[in-house]
PDBML (XML) file of the C-alpha atoms, coordinates in Angstrom:
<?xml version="1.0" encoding="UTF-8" ?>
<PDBx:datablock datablockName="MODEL"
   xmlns:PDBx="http://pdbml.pdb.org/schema/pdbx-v50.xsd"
   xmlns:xsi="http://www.w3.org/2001/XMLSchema-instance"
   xsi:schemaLocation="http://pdbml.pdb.org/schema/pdbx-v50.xsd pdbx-v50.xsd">
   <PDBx:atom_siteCategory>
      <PDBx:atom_site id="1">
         <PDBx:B_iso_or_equiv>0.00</PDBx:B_iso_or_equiv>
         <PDBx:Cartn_x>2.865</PDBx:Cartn_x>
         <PDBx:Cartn_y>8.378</PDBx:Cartn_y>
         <PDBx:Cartn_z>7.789</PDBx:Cartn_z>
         <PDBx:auth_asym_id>A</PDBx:auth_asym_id>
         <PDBx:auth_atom_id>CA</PDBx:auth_atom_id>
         <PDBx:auth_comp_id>UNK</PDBx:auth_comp_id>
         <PDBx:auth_seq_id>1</PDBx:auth_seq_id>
         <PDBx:group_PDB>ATOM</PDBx:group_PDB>
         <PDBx:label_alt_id xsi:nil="true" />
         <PDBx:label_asym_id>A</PDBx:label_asym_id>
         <PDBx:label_atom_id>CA</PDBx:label_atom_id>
         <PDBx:label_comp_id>UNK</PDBx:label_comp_id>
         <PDBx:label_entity_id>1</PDBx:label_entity_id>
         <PDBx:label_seq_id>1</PDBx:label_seq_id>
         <PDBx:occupancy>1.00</PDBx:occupancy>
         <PDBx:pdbx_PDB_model_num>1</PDBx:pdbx_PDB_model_num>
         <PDBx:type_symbol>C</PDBx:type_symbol>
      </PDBx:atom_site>
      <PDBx:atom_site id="2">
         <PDBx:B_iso_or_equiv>0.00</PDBx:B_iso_or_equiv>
         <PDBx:Cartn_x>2.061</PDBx:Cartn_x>
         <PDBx:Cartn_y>9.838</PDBx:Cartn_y>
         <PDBx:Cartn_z>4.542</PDBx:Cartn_z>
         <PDBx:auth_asym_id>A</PDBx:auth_asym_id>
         <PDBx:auth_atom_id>CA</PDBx:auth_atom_id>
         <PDBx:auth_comp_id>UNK</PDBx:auth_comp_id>
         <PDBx:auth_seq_id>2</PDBx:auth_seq_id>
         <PDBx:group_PDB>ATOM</PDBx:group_PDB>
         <PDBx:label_alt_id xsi:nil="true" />
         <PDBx:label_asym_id>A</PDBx:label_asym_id>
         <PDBx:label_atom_id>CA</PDBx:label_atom_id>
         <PDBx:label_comp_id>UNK</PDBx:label_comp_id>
         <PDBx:label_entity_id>1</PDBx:label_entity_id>
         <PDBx:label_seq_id>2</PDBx:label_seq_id>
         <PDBx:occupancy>1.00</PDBx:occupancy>
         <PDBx:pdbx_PDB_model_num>1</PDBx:pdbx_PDB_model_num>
         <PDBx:type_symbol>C</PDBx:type_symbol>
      </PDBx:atom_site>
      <PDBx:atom_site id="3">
         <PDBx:B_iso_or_equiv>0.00</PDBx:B_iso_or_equiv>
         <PDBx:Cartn_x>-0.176</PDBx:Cartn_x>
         <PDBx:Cartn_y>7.841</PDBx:Cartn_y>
         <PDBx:Cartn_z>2.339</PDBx:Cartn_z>
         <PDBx:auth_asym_id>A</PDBx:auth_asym_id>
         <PDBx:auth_atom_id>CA</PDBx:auth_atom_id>
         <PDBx:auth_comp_id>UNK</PDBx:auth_comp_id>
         <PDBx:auth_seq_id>3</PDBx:auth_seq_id>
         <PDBx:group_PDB>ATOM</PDBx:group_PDB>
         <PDBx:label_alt_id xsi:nil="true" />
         <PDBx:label_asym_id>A</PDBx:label_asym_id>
         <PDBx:label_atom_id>CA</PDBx:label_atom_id>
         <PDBx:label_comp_id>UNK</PDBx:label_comp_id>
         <PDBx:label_entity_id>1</PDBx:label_entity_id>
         <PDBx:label_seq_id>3</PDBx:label_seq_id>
         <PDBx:occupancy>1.00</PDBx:occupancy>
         <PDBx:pdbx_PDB_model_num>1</PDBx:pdbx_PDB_model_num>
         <PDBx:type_symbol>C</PDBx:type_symbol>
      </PDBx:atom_site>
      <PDBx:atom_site id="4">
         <PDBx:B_iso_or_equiv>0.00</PDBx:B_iso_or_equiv>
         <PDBx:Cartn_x>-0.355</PDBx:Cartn_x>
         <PDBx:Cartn_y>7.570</PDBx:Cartn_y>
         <PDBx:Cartn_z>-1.698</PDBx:Cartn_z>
         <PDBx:auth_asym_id>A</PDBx:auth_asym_id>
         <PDBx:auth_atom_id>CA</PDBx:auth_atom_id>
         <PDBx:auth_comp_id>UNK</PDBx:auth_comp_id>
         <PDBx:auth_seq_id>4</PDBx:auth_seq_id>
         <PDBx:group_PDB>ATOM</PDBx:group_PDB>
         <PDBx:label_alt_id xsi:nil="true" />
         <PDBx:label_asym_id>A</PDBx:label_asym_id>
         <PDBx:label_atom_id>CA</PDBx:label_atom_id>
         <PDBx:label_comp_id>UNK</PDBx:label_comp_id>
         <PDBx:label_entity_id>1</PDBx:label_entity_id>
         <PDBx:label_seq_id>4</PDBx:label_seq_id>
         <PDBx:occupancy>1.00</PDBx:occupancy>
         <PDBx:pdbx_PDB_model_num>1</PDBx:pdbx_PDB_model_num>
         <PDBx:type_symbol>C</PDBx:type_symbol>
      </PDBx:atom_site>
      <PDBx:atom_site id="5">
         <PDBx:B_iso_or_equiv>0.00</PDBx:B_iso_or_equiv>
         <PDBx:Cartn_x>-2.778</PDBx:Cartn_x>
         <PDBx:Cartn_y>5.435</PDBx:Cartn_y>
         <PDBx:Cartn_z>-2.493</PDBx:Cartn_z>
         <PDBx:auth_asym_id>A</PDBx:auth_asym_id>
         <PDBx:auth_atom_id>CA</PDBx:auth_atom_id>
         <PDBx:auth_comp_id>UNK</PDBx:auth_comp_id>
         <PDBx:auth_seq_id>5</PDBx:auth_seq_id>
         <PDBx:group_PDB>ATOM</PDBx:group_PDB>
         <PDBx:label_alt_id xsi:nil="true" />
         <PDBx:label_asym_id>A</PDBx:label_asym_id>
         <PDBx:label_atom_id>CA</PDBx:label_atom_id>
         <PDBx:label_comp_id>UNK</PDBx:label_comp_id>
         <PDBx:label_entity_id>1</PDBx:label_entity_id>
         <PDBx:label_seq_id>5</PDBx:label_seq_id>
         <PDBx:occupancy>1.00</PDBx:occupancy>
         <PDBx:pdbx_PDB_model_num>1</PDBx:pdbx_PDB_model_num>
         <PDBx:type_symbol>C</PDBx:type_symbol>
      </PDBx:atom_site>
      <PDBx:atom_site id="6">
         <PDBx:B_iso_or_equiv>0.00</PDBx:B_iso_or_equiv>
         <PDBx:Cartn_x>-5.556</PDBx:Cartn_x>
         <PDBx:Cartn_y>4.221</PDBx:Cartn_y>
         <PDBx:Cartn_z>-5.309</PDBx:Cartn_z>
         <PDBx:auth_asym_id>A</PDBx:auth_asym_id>
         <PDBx:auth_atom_id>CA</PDBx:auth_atom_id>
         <PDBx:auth_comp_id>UNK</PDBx:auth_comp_id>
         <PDBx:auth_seq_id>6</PDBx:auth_seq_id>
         <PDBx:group_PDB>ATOM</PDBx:group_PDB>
         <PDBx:label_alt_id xsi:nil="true" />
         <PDBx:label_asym_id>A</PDBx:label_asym_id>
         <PDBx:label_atom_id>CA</PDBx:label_atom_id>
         <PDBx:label_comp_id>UNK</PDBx:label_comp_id>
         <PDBx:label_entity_id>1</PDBx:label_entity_id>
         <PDBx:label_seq_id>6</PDBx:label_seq_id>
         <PDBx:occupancy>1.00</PDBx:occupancy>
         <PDBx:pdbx_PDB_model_num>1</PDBx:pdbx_PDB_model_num>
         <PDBx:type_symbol>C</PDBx:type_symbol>
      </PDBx:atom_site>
      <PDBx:atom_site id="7">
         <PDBx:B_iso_or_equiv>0.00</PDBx:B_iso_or_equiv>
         <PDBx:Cartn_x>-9.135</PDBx:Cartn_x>
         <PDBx:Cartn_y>4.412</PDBx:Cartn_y>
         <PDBx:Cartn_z>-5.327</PDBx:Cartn_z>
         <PDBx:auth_asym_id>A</PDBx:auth_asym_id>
         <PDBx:auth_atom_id>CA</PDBx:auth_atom_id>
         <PDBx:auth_comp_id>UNK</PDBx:auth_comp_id>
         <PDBx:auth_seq_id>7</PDBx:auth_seq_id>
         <PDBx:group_PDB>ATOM</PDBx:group_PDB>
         <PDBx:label_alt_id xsi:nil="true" />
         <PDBx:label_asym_id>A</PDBx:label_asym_id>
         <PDBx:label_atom_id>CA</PDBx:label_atom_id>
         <PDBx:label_comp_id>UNK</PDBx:label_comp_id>
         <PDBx:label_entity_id>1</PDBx:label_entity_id>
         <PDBx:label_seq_id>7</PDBx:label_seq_id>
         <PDBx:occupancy>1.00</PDBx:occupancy>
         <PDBx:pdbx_PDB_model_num>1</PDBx:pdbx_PDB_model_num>
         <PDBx:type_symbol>C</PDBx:type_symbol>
      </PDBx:atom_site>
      <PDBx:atom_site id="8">
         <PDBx:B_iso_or_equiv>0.00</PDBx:B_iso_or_equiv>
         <PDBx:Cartn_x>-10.177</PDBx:Cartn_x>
         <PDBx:Cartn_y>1.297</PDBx:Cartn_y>
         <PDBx:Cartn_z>-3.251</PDBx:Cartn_z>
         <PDBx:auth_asym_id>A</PDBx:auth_asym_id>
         <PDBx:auth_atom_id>CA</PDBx:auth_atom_id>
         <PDBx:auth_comp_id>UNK</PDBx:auth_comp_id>
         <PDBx:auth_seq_id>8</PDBx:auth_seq_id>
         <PDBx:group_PDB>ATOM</PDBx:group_PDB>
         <PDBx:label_alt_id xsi:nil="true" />
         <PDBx:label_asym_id>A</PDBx:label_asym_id>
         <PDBx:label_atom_id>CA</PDBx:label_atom_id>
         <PDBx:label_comp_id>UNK</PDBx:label_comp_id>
         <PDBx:label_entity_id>1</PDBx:label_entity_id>
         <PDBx:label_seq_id>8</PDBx:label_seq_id>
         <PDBx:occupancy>1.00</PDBx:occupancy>
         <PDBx:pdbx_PDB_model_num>1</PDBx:pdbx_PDB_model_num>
         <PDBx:type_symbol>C</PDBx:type_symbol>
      </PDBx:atom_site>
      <PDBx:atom_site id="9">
         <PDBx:B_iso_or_equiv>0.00</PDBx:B_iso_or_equiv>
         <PDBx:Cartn_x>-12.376</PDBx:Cartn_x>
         <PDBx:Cartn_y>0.632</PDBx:Cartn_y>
         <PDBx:Cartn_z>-0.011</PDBx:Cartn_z>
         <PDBx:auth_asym_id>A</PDBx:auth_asym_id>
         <PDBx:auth_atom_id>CA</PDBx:auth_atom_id>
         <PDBx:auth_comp_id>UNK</PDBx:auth_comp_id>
         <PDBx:auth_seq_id>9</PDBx:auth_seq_id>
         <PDBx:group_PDB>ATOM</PDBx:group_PDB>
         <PDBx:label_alt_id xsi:nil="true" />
         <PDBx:label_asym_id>A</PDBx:label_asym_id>
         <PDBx:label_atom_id>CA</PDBx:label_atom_id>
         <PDBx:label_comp_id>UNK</PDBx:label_comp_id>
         <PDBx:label_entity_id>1</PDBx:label_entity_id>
         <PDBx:label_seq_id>9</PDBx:label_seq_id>
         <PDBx:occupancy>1.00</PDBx:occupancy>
         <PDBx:pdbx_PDB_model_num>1</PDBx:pdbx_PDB_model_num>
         <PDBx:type_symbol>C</PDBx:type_symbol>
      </PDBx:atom_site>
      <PDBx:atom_site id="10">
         <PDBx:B_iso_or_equiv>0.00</PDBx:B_iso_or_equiv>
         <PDBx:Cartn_x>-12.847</PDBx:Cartn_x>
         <PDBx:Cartn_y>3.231</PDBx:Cartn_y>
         <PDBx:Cartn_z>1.896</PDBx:Cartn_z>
         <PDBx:auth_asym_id>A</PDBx:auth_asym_id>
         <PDBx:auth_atom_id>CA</PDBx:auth_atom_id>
         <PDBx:auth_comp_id>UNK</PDBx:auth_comp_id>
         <PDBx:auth_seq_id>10</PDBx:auth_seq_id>
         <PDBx:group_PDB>ATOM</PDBx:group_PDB>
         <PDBx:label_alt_id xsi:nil="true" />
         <PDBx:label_asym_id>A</PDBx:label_asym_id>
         <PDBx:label_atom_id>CA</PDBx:label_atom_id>
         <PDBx:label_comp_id>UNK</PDBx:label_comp_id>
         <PDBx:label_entity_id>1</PDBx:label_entity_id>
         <PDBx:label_seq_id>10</PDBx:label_seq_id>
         <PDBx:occupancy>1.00</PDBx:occupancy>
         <PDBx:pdbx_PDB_model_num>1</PDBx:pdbx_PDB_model_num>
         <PDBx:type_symbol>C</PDBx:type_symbol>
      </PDBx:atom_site>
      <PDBx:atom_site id="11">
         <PDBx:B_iso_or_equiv>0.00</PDBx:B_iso_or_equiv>
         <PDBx:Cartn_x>-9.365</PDBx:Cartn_x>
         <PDBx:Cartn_y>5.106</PDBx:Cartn_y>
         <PDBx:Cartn_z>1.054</PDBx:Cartn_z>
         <PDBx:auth_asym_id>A</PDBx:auth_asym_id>
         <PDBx:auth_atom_id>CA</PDBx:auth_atom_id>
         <PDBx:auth_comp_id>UNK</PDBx:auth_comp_id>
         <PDBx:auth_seq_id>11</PDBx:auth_seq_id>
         <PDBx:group_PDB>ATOM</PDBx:group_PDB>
         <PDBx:label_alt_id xsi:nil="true" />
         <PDBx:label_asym_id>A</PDBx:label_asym_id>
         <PDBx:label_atom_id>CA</PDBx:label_atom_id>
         <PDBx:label_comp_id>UNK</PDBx:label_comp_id>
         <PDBx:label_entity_id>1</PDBx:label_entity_id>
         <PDBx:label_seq_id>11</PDBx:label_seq_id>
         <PDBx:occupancy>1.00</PDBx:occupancy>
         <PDBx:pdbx_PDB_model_num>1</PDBx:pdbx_PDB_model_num>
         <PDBx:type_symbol>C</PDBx:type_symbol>
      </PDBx:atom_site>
      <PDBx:atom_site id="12">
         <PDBx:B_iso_or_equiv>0.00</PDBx:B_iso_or_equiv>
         <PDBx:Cartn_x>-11.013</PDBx:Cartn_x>
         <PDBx:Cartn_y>7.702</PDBx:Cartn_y>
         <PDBx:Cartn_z>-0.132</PDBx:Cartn_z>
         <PDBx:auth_asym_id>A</PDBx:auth_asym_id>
         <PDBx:auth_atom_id>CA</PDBx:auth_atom_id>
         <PDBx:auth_comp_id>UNK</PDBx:auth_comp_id>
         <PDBx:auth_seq_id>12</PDBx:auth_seq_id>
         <PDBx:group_PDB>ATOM</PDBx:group_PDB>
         <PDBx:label_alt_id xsi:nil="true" />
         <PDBx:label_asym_id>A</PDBx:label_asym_id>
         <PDBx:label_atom_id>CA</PDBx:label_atom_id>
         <PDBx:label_comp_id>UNK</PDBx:label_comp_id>
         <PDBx:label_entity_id>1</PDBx:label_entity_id>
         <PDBx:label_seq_id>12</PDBx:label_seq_id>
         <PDBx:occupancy>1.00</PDBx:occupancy>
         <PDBx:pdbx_PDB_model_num>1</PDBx:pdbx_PDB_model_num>
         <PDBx:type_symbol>C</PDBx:type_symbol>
      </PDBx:atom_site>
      <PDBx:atom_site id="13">
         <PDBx:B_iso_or_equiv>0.00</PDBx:B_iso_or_equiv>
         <PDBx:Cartn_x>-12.878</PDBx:Cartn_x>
         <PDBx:Cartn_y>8.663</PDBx:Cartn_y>
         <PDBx:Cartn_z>2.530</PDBx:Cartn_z>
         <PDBx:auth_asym_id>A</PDBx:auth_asym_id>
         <PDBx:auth_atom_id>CA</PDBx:auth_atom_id>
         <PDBx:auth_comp_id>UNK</PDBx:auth_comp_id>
         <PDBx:auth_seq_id>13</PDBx:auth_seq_id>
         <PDBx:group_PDB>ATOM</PDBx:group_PDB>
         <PDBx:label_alt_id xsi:nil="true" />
         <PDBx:label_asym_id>A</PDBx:label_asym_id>
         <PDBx:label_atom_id>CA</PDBx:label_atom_id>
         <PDBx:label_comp_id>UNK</PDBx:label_comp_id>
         <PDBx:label_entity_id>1</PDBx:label_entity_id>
         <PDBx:label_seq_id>13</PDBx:label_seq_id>
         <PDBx:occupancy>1.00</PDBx:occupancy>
         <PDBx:pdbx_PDB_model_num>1</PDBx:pdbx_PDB_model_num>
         <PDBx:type_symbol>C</PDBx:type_symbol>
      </PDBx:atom_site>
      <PDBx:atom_site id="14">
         <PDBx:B_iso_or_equiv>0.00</PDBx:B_iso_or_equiv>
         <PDBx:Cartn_x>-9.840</PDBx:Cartn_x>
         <PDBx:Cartn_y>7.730</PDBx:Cartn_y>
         <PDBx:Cartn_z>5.210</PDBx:Cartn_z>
         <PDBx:auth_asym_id>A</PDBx:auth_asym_id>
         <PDBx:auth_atom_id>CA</PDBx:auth_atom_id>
         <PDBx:auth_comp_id>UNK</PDBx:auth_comp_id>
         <PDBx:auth_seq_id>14</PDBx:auth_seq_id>
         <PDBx:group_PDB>ATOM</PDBx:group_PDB>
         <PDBx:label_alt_id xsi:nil="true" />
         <PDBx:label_asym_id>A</PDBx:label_asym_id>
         <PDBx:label_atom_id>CA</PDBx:label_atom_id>
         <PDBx:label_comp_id>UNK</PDBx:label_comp_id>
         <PDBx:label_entity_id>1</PDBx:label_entity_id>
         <PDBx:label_seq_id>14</PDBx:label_seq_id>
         <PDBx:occupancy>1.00</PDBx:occupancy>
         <PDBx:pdbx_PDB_model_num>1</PDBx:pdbx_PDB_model_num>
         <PDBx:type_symbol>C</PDBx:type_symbol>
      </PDBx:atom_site>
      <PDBx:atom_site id="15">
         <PDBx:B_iso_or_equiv>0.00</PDBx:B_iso_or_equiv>
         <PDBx:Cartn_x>-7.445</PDBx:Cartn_x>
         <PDBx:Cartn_y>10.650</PDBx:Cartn_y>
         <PDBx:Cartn_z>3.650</PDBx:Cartn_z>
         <PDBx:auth_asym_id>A</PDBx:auth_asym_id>
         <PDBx:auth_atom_id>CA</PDBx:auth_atom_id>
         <PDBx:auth_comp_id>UNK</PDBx:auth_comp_id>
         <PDBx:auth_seq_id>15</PDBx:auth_seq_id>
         <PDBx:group_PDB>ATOM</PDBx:group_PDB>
         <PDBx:label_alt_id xsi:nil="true" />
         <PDBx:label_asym_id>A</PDBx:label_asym_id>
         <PDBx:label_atom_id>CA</PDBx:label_atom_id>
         <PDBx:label_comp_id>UNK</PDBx:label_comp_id>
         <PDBx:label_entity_id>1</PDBx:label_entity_id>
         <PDBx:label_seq_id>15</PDBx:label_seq_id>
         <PDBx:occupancy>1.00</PDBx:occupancy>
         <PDBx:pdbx_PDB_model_num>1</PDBx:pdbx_PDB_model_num>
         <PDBx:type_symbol>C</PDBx:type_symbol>
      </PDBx:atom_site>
      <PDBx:atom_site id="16">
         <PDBx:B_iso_or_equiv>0.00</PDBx:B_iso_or_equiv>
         <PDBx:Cartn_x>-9.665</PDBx:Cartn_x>
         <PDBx:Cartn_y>12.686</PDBx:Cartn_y>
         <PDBx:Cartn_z>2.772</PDBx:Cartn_z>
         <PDBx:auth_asym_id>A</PDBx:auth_asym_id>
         <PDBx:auth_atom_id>CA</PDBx:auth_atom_id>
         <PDBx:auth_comp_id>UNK</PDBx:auth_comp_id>
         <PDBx:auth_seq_id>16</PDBx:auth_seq_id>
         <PDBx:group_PDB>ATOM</PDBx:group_PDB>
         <PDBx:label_alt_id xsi:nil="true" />
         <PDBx:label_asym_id>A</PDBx:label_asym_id>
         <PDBx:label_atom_id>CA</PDBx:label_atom_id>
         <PDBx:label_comp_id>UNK</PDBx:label_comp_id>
         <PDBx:label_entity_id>1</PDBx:label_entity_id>
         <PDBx:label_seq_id>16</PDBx:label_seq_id>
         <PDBx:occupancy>1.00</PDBx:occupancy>
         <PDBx:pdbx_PDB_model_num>1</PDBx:pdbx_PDB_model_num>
         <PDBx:type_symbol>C</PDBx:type_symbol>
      </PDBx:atom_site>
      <PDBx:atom_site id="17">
         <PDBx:B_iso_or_equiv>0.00</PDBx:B_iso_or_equiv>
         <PDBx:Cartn_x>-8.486</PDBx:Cartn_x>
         <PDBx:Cartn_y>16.512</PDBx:Cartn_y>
         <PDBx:Cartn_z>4.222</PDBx:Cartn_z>
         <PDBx:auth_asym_id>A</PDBx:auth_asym_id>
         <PDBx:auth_atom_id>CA</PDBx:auth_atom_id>
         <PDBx:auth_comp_id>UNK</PDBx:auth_comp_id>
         <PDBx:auth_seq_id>17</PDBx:auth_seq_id>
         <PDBx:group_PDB>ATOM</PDBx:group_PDB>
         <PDBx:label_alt_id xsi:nil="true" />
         <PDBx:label_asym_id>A</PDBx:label_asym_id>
         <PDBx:label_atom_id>CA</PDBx:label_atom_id>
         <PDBx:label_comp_id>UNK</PDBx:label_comp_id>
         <PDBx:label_entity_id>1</PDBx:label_entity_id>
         <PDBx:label_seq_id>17</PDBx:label_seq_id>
         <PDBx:occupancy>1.00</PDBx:occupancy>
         <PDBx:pdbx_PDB_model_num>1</PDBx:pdbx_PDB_model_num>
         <PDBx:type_symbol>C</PDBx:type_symbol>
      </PDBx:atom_site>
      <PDBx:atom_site id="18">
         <PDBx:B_iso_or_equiv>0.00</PDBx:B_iso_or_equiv>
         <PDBx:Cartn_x>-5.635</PDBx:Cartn_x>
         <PDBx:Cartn_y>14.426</PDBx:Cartn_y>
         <PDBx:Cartn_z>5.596</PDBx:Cartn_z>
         <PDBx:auth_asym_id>A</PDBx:auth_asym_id>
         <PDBx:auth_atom_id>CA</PDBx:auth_atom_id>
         <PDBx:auth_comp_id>UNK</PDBx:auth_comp_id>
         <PDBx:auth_seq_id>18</PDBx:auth_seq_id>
         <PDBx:group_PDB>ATOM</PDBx:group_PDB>
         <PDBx:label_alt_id xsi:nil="true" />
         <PDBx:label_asym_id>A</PDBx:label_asym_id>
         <PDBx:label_atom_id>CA</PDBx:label_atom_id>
         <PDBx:label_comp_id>UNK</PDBx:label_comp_id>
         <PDBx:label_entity_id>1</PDBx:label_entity_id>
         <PDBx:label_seq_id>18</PDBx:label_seq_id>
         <PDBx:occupancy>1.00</PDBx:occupancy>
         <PDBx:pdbx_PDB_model_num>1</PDBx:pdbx_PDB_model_num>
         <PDBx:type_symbol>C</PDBx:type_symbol>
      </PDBx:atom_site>
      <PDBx:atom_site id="19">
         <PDBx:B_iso_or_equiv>0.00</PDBx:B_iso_or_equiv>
         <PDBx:Cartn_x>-2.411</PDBx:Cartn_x>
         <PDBx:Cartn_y>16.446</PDBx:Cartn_y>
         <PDBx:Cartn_z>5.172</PDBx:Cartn_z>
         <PDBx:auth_asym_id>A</PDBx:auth_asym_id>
         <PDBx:auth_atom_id>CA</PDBx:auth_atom_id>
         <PDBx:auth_comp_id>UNK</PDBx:auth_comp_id>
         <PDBx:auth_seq_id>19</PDBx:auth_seq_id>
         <PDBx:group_PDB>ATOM</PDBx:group_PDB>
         <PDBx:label_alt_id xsi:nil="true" />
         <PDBx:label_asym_id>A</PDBx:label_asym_id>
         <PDBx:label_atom_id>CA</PDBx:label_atom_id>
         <PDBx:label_comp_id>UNK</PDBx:label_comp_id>
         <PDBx:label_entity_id>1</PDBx:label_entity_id>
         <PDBx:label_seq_id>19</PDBx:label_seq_id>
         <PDBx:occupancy>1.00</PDBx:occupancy>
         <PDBx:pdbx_PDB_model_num>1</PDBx:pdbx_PDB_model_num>
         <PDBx:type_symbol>C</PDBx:type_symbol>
      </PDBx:atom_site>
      <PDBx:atom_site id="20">
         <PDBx:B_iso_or_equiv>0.00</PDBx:B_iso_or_equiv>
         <PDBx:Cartn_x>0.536</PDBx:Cartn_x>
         <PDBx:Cartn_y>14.918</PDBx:Cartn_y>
         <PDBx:Cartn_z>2.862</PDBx:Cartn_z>
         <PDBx:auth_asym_id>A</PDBx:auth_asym_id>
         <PDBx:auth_atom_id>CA</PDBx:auth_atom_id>
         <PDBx:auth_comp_id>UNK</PDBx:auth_comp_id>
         <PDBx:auth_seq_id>20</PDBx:auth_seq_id>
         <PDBx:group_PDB>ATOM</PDBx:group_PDB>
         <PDBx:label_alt_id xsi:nil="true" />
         <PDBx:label_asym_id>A</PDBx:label_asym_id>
         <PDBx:label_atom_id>CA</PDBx:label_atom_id>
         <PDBx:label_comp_id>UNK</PDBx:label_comp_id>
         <PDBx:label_entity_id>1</PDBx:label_entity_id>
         <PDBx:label_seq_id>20</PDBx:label_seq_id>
         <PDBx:occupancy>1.00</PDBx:occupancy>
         <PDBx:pdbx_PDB_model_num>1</PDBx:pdbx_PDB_model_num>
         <PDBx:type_symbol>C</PDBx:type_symbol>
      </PDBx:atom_site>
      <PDBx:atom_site id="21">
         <PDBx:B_iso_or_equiv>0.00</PDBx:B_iso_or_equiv>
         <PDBx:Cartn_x>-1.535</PDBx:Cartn_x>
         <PDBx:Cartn_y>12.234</PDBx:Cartn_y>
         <PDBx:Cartn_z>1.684</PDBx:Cartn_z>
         <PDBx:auth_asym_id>A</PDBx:auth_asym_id>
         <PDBx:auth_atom_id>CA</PDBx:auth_atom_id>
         <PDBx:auth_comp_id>UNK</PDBx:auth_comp_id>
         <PDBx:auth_seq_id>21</PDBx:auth_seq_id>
         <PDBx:group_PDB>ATOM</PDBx:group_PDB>
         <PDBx:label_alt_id xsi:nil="true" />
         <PDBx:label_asym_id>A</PDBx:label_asym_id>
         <PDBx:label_atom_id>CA</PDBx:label_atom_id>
         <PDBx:label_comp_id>UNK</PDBx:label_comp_id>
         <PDBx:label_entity_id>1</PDBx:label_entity_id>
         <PDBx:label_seq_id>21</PDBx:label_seq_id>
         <PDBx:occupancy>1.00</PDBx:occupancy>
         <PDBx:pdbx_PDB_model_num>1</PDBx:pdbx_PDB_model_num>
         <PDBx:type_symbol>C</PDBx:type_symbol>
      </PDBx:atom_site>
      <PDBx:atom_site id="22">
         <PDBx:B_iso_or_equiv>0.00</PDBx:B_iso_or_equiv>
         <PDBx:Cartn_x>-3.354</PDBx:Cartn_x>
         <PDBx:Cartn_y>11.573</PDBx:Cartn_y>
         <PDBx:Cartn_z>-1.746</PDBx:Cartn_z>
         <PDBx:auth_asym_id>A</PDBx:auth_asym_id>
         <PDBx:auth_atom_id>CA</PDBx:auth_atom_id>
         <PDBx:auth_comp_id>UNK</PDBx:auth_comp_id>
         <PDBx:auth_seq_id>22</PDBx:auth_seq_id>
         <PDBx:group_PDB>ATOM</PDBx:group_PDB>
         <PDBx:label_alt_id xsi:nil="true" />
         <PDBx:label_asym_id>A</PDBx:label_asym_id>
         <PDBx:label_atom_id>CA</PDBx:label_atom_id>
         <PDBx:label_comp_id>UNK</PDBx:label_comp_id>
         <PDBx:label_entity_id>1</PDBx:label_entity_id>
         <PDBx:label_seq_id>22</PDBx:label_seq_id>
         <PDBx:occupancy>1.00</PDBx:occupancy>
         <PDBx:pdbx_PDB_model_num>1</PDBx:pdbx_PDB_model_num>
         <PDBx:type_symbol>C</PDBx:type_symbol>
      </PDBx:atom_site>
      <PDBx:atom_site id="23">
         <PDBx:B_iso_or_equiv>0.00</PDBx:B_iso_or_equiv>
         <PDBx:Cartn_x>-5.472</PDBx:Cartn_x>
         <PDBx:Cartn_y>9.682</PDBx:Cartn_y>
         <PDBx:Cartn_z>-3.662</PDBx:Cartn_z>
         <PDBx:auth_asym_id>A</PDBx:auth_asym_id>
         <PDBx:auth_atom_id>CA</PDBx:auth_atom_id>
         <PDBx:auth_comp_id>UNK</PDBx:auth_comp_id>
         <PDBx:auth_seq_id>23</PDBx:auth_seq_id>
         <PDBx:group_PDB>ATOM</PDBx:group_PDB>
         <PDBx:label_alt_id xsi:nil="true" />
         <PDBx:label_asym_id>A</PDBx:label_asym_id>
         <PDBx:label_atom_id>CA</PDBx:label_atom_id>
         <PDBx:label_comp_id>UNK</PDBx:label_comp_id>
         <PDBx:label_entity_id>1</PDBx:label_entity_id>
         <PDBx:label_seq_id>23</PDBx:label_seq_id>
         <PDBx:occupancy>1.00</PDBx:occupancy>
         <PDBx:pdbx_PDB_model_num>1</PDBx:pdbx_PDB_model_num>
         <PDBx:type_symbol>C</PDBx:type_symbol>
      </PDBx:atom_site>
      <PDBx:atom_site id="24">
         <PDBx:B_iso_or_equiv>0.00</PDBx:B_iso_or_equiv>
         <PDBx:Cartn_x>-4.681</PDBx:Cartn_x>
         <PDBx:Cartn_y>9.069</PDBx:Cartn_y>
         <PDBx:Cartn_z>-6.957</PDBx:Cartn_z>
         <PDBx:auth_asym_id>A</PDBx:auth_asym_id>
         <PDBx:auth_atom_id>CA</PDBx:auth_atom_id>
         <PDBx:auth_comp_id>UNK</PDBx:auth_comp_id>
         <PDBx:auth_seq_id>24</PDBx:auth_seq_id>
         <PDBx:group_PDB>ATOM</PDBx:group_PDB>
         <PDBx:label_alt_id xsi:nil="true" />
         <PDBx:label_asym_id>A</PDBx:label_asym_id>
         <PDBx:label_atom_id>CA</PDBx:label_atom_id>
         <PDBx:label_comp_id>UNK</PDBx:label_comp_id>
         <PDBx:label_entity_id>1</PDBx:label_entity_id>
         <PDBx:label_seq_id>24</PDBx:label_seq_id>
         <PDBx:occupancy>1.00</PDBx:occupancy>
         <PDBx:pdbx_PDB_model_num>1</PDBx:pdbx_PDB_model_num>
         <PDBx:type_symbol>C</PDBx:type_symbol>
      </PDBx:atom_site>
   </PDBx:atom_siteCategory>
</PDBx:datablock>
């Protein structure tokens, strides 16, 4: 699933290079 997320935890690192997903 997608993710759009904010900078928290480890988020960052989790979608990082992860396709369809961003960190805002």
């Amino acid at each position: 699933l997608p993710v759009v997320s904010v900078r928290v935890g480890d988020v960052e690192e989790r979608l990082r290079g992860v396709e369809g997903c961003e960190v805002c």
